[in-house]
C-alpha atoms as a PDB file:
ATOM      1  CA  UNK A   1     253.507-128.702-110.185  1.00  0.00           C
ATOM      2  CA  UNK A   2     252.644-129.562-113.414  1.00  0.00           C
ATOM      3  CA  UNK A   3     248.942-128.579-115.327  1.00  0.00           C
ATOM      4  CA  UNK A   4     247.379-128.852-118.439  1.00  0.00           C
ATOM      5  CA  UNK A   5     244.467-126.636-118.760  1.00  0.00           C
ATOM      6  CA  UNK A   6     243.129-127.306-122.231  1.00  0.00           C
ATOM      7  CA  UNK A   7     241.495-130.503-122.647  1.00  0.00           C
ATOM      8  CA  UNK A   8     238.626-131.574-124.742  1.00  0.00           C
ATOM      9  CA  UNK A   9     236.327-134.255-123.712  1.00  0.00           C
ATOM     10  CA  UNK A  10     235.940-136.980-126.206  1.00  0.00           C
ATOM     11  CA  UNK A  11     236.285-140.462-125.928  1.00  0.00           C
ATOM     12  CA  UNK A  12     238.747-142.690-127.583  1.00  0.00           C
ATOM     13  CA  UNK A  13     237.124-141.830-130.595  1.00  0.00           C
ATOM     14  CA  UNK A  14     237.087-138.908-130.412  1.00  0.00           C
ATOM     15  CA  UNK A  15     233.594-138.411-130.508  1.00  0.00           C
ATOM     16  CA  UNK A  16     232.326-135.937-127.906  1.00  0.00           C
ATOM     17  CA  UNK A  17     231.324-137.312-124.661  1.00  0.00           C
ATOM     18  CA  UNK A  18     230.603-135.305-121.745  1.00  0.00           C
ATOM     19  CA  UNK A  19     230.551-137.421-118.592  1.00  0.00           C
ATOM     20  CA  UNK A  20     232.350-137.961-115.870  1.00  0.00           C
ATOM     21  CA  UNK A  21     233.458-141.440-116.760  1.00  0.00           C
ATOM     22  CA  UNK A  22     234.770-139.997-120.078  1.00  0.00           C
ATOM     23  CA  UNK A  23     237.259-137.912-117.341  1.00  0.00           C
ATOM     24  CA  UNK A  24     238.922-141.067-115.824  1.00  0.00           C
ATOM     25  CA  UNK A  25     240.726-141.895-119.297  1.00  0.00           C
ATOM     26  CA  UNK A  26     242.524-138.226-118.858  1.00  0.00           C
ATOM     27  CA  UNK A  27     243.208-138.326-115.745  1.00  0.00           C
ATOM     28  CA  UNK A  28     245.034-141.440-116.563  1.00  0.00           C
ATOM     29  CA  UNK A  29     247.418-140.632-118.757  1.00  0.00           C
ATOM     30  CA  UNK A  30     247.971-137.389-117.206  1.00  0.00           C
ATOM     31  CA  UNK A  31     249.235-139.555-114.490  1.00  0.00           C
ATOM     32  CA  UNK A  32     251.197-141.576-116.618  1.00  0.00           C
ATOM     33  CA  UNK A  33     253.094-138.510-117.360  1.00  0.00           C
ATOM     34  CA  UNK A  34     253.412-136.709-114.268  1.00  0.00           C
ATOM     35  CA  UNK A  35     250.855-134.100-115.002  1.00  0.00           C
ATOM     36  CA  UNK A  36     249.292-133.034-111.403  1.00  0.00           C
ATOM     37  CA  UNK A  37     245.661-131.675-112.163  1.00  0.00           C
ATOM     38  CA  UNK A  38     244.045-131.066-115.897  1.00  0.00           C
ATOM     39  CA  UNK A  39     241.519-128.801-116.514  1.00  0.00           C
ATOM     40  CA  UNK A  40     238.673-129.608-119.157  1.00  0.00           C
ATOM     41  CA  UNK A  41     237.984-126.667-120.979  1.00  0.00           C
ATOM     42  CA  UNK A  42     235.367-127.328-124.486  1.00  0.00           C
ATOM     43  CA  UNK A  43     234.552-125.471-127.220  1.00  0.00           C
ATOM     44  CA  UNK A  44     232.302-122.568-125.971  1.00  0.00           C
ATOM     45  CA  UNK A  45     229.917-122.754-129.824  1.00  0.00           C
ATOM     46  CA  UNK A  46     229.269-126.232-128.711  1.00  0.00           C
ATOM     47  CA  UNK A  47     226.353-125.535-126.358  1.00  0.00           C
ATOM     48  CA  UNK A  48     222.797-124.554-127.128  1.00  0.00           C
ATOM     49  CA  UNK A  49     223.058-121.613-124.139  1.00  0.00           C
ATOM     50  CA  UNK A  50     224.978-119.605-126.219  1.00  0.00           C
ATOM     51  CA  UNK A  51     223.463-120.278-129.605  1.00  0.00           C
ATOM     52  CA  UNK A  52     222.690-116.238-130.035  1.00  0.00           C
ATOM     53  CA  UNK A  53     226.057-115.638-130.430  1.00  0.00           C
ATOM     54  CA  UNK A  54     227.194-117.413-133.464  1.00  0.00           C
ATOM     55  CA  UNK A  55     227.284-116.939-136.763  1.00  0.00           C
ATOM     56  CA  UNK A  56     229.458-119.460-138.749  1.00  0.00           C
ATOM     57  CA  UNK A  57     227.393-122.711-140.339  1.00  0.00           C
ATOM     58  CA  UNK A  58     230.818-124.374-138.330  1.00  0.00           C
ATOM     59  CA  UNK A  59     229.607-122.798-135.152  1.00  0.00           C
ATOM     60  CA  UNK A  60     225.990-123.213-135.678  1.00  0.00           C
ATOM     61  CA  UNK A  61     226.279-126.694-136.958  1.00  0.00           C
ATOM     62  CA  UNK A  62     228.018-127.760-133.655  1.00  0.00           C
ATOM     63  CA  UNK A  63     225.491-125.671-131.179  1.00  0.00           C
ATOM     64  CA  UNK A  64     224.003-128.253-129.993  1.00  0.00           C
ATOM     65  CA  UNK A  65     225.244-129.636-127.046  1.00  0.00           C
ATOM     66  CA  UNK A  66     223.710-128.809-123.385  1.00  0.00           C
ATOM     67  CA  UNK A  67     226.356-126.746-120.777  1.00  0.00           C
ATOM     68  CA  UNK A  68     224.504-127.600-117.712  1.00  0.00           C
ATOM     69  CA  UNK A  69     225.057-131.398-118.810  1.00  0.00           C
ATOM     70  CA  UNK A  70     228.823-131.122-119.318  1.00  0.00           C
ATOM     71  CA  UNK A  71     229.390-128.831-116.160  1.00  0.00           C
ATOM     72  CA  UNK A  72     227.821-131.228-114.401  1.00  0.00           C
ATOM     73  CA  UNK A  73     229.857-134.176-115.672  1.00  0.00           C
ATOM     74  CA  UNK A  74     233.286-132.198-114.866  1.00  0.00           C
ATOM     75  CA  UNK A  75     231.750-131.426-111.529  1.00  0.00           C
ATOM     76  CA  UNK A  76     231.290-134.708-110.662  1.00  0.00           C
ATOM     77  CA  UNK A  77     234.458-135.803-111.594  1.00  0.00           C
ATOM     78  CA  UNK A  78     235.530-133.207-109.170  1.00  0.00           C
ATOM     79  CA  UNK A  79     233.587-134.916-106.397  1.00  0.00           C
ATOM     80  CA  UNK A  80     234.849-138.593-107.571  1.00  0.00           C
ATOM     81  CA  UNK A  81     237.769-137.075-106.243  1.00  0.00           C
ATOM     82  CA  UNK A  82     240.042-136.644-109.322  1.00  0.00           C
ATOM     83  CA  UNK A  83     242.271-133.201-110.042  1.00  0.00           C
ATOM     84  CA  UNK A  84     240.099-131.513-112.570  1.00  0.00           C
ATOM     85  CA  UNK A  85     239.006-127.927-113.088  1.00  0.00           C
ATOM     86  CA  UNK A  86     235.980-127.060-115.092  1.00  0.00           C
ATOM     87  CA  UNK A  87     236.972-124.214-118.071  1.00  0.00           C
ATOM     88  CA  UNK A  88     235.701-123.549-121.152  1.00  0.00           C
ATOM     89  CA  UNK A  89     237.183-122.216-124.560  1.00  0.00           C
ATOM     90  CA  UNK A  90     235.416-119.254-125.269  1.00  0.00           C
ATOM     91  CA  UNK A  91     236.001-117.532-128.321  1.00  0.00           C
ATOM     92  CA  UNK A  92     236.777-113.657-129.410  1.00  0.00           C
ATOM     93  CA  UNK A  93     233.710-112.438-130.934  1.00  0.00           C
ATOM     94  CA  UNK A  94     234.156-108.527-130.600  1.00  0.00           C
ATOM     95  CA  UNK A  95     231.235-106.444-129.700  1.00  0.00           C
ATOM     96  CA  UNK A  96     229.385-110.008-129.181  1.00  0.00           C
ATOM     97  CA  UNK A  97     231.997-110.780-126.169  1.00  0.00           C
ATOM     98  CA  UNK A  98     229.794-108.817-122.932  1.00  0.00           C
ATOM     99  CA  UNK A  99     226.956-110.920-124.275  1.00  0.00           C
ATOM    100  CA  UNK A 100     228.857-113.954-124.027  1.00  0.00           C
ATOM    101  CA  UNK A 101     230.260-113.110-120.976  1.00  0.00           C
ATOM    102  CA  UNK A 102     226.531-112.659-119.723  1.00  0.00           C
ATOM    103  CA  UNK A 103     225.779-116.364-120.804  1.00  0.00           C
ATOM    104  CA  UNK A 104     228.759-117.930-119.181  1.00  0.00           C
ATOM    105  CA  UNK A 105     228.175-116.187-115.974  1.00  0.00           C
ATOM    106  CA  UNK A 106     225.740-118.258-114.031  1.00  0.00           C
ATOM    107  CA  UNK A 107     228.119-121.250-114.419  1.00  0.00           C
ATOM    108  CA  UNK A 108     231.044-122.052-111.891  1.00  0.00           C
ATOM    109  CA  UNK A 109     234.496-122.022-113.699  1.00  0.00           C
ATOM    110  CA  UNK A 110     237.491-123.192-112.391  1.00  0.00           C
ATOM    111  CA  UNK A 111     239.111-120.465-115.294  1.00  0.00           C
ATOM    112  CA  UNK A 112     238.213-119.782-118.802  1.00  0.00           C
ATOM    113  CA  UNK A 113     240.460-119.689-121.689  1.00  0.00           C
ATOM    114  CA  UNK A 114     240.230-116.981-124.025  1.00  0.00           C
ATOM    115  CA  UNK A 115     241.120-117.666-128.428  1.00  0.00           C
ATOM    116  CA  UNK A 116     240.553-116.020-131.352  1.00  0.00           C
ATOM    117  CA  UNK A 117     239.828-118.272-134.360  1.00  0.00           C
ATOM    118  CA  UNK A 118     237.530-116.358-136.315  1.00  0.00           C
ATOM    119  CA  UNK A 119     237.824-112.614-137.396  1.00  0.00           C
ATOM    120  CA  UNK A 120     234.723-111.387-139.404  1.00  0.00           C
ATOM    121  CA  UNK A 121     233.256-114.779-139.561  1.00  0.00           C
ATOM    122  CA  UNK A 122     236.304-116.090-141.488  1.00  0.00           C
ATOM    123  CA  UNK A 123     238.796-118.998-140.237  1.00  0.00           C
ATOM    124  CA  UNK A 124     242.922-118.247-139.138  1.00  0.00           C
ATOM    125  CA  UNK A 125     243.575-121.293-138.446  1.00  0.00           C
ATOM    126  CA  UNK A 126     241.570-122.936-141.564  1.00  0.00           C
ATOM    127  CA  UNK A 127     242.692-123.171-144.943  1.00  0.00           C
ATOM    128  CA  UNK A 128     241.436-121.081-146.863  1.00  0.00           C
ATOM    129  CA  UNK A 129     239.052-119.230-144.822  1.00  0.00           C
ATOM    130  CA  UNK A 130     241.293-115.608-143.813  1.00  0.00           C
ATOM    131  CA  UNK A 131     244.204-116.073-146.004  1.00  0.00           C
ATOM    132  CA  UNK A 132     242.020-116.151-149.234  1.00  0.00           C
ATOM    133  CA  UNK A 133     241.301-112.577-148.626  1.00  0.00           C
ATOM    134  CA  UNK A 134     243.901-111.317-146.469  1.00  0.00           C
ATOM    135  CA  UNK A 135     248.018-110.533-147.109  1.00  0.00           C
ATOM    136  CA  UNK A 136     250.316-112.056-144.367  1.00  0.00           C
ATOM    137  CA  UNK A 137     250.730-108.821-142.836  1.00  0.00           C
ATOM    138  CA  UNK A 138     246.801-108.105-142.555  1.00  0.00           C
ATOM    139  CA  UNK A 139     246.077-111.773-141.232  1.00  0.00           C
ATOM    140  CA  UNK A 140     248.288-111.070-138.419  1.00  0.00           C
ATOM    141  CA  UNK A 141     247.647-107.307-137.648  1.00  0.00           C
ATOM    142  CA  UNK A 142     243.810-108.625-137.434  1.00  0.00           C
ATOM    143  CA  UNK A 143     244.644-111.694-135.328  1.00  0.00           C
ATOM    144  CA  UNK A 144     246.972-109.862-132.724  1.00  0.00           C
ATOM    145  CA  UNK A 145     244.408-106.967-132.590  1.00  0.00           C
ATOM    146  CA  UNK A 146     241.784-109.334-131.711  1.00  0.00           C
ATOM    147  CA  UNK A 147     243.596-110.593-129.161  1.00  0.00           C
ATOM    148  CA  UNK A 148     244.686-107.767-127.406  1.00  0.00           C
ATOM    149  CA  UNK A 149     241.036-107.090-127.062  1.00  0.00           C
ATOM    150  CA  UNK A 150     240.397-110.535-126.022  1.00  0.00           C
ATOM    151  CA  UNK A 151     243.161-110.019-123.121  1.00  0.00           C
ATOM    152  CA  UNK A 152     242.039-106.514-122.136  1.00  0.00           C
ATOM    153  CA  UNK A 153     238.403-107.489-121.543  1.00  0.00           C
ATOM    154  CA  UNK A 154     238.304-109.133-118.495  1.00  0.00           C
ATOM    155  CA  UNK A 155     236.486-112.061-120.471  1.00  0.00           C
ATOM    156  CA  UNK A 156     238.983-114.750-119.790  1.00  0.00           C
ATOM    157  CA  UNK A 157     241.800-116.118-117.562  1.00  0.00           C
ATOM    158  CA  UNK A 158     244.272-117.629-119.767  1.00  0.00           C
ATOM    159  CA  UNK A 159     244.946-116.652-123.573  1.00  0.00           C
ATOM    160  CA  UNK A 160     245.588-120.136-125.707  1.00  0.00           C
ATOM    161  CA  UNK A 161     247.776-120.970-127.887  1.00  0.00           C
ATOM    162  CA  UNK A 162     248.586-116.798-127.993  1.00  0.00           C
ATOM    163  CA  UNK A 163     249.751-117.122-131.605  1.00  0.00           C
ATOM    164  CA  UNK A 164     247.560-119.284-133.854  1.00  0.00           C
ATOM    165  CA  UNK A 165     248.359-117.124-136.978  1.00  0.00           C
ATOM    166  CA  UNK A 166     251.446-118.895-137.175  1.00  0.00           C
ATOM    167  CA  UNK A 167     249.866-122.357-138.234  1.00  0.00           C
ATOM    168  CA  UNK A 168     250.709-122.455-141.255  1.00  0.00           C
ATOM    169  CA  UNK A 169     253.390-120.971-141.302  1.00  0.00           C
ATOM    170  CA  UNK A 170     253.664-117.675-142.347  1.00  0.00           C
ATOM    171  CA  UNK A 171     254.684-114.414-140.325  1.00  0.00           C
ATOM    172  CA  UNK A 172     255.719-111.056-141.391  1.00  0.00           C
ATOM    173  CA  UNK A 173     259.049-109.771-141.393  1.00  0.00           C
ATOM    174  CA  UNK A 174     260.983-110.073-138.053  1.00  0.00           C
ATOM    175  CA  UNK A 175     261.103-106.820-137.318  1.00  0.00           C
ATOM    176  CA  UNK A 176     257.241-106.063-137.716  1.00  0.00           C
ATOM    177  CA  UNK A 177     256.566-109.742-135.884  1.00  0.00           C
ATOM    178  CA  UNK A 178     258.705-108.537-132.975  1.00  0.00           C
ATOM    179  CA  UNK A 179     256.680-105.107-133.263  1.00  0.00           C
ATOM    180  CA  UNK A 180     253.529-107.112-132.517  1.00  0.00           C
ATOM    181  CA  UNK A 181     254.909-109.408-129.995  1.00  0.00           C
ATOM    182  CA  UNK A 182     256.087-106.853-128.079  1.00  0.00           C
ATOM    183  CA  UNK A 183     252.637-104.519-128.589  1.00  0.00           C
ATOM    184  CA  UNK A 184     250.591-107.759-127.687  1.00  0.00           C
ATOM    185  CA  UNK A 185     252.681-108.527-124.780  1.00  0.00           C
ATOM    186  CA  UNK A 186     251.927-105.120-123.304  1.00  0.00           C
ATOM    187  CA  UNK A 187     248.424-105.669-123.715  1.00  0.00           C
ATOM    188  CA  UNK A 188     248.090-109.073-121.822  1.00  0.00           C
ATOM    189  CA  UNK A 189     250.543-107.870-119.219  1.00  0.00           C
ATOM    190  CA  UNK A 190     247.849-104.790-118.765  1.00  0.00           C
ATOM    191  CA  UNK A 191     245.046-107.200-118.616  1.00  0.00           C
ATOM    192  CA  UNK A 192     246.308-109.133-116.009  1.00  0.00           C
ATOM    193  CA  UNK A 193     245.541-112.867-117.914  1.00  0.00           C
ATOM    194  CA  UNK A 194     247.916-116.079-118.244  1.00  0.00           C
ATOM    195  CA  UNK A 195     249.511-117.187-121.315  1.00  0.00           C
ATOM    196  CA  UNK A 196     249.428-120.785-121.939  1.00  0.00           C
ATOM    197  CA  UNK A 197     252.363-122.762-123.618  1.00  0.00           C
ATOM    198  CA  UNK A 198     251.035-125.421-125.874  1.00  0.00           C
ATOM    199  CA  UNK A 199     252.461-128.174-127.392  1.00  0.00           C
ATOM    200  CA  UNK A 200     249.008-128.301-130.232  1.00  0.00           C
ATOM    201  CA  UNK A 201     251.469-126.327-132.477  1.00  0.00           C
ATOM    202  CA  UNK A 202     253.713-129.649-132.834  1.00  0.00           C
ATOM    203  CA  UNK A 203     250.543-131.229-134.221  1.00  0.00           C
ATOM    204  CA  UNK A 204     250.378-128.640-136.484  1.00  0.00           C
ATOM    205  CA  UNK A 205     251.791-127.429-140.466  1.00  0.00           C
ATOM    206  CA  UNK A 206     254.170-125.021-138.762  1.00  0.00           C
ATOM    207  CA  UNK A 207     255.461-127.905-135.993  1.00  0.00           C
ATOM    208  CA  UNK A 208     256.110-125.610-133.233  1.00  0.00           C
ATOM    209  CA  UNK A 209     255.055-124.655-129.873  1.00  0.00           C
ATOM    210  CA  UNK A 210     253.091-121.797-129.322  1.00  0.00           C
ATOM    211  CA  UNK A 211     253.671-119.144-128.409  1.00  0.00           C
ATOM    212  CA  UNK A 212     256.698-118.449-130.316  1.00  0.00           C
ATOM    213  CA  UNK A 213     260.072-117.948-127.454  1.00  0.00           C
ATOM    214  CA  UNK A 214     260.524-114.124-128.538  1.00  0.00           C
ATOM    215  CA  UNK A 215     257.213-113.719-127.711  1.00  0.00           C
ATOM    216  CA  UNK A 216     256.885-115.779-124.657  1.00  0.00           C
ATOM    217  CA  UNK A 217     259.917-114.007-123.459  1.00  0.00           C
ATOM    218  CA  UNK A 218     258.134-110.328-123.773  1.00  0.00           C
ATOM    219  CA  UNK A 219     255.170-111.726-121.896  1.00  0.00           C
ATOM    220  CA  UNK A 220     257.029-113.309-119.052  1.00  0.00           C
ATOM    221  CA  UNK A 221     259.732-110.262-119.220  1.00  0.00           C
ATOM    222  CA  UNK A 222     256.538-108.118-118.257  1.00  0.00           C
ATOM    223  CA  UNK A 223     255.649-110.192-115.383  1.00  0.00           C
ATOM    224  CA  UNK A 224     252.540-112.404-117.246  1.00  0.00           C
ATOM    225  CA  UNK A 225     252.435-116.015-115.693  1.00  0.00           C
ATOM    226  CA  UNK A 226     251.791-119.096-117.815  1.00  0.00           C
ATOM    227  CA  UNK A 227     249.747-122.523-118.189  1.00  0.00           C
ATOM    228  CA  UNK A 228     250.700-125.800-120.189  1.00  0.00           C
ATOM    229  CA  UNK A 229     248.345-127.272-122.522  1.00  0.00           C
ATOM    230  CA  UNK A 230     248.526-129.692-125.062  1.00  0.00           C
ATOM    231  CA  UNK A 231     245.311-129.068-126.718  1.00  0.00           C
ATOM    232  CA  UNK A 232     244.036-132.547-126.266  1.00  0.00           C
ATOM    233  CA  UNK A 233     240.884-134.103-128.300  1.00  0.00           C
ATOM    234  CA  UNK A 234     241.202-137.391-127.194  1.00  0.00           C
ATOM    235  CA  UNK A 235     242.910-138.904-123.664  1.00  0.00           C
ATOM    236  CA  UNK A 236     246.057-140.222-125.118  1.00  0.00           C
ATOM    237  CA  UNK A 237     247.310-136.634-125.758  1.00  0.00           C
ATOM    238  CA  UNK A 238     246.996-135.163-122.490  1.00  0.00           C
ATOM    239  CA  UNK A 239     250.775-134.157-121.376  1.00  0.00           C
ATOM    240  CA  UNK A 240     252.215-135.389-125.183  1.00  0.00           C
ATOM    241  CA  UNK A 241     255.360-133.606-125.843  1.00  0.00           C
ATOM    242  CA  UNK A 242     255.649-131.180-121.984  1.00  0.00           C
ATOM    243  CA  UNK A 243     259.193-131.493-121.953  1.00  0.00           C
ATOM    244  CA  UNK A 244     259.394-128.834-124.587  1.00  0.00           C
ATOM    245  CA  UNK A 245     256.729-126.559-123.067  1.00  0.00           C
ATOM    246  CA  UNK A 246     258.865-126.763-120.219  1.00  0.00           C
ATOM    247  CA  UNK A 247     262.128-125.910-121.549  1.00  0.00           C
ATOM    248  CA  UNK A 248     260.360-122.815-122.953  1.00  0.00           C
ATOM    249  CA  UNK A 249     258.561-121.798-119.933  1.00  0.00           C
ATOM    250  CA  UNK A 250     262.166-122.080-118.012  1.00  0.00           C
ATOM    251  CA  UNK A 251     264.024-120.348-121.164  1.00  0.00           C
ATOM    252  CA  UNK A 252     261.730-117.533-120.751  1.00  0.00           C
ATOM    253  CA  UNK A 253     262.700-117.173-117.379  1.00  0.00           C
ATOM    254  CA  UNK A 254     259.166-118.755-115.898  1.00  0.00           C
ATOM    255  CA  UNK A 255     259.854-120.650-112.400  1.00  0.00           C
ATOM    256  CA  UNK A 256     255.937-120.861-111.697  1.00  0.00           C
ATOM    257  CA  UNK A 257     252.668-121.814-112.766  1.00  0.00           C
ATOM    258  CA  UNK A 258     249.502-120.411-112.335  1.00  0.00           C
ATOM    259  CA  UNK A 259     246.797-123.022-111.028  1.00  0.00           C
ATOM    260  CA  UNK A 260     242.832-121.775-110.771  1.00  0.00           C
ATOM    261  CA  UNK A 261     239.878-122.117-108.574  1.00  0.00           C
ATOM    262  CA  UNK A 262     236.879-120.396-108.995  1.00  0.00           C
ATOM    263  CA  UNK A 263     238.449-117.947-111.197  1.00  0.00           C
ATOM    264  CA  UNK A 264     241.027-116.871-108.481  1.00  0.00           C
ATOM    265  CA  UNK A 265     244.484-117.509-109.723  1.00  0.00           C
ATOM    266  CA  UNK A 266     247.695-118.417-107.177  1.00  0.00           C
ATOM    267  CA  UNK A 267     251.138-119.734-108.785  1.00  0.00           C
ATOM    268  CA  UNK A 268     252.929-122.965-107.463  1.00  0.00           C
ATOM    269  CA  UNK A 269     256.109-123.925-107.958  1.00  0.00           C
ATOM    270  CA  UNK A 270     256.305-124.994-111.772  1.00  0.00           C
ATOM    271  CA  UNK A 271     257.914-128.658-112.288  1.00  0.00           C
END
């Protein structure tokens, strides 16, 4: 079987549409490249319900969508008939996350992914926004903090793209990168969650999957099972550029996937 579990839906614009018929343009090209079931999963500081939480003028700026209209539009996709889950990206945001957690609960989710893109109220994964402030060494030592929490707190299902602070780029020296690989990797393996492989990082300044092999390798090594995602704001993307999640996945010594309903994990056969 073949997933990917981090979708945005937009239209072929790009501009946000949350309806079911915006679904049938994903499901589409996930069929054109042998993807099995996708799993829509927005940005959590889009929706007025959670407005309380955020801070940013990005965040607040985009707070203005309504949940129970884009649950609904996944859902009905669902009973259209079509292999969708309903997620949602839901961001780190520390002593904030039970509250969060609180909002989110009322709502049925498929599985929710878990990211940290903000520490303090500044951006990783945004020029300058961390890095202005912050050495190599610190931007990283925050980030993989922050997401050891993140994997620890029984917030989320799935951690995405598990190494963002590598964007741009920059990592610290190999032997304290493998130190927090193999620290992080711990941590998710304790928490239970997934790890998704994404092929976003291709997209991106640093051209690379994420996570990074070494790292995948610890988390797999340790028994953690993994999703696909491409990271997708618009349909054509769905799927773009699996072969090389899979390679990693298999490299790493992954033979399934995990697949969710109603927050309830079970692993198929990956491929």
């Amino acid at each position: 079987m073949i997933i990917d579990y981090h979708l945005h839906l937009r239209d072929g614009k790009g501009e946000i549409a949350h309806t079911a018929d915006a679904v049938l343009p994903f499901v589409e090209t996930a069929a054109s490249r042998g993807v099995d079931e996708i799993g829509l999963t927005e940005h959590v500081y889009y929706f007025a319900q959670t407005r309380e939480v955020w801070e940013t003028p990005y965040q607040l700026g985009r707070c203005r969508y309504d949940l129970d209209t884009y649950c609904d539009a996944v859902l009905e996709a669902k009973r259209q008939g079509f292999p969708v889950k309903l997620g949602l990206e839901v961001d780190y945001v520390g002593e904030r996350q039970e509250r969060l957690s609180e909002l989110l609960k009322p709502y049925p989710w498929d599985f929710l992914l878990g990211s940290v893109h903000w520490l303090d109220g500044e951006a990783v994964d945004t020029e300058p926004g961390l890095w202005r402030s912050a050495s190599v060494d610190e931007v990283w030592r925050r980030y993989m903090d922050a997401l050891r929490q993140l994997a620890t707190s029984g917030a989320v299902d799935v951690l995405a793209h598990p190494d963002l602070a590598k964007i741009f780029g920059r990592r610290p020296d190999p032997a304290a990168l493998r130190e927090l690989h193999l620290e992080t990797a711990d941590a998710i393996a304790a928490g239970d969650v997934c790890v998704e492989i994404s092929t976003a990082g291709l997209r991106k300044p640093v051209r690379e999957v994420y996570p990074d092999q070494a790292f995948l390798d610890a988390c797999v090594g340790r028994g953690v099972a993994v999703t696909l995602a491409s990271d997708a704001h618009e349909p054509r993307l769905v799927g773009e550029d699996f072969e090389l999640a899979l390679a990693a996945a298999r490299e790493a010594g992954s033979e399934h996937i995990a697949v969710f309903d109603g927050r309830k994990r079970r692993l198929e056969r990956l491929g």
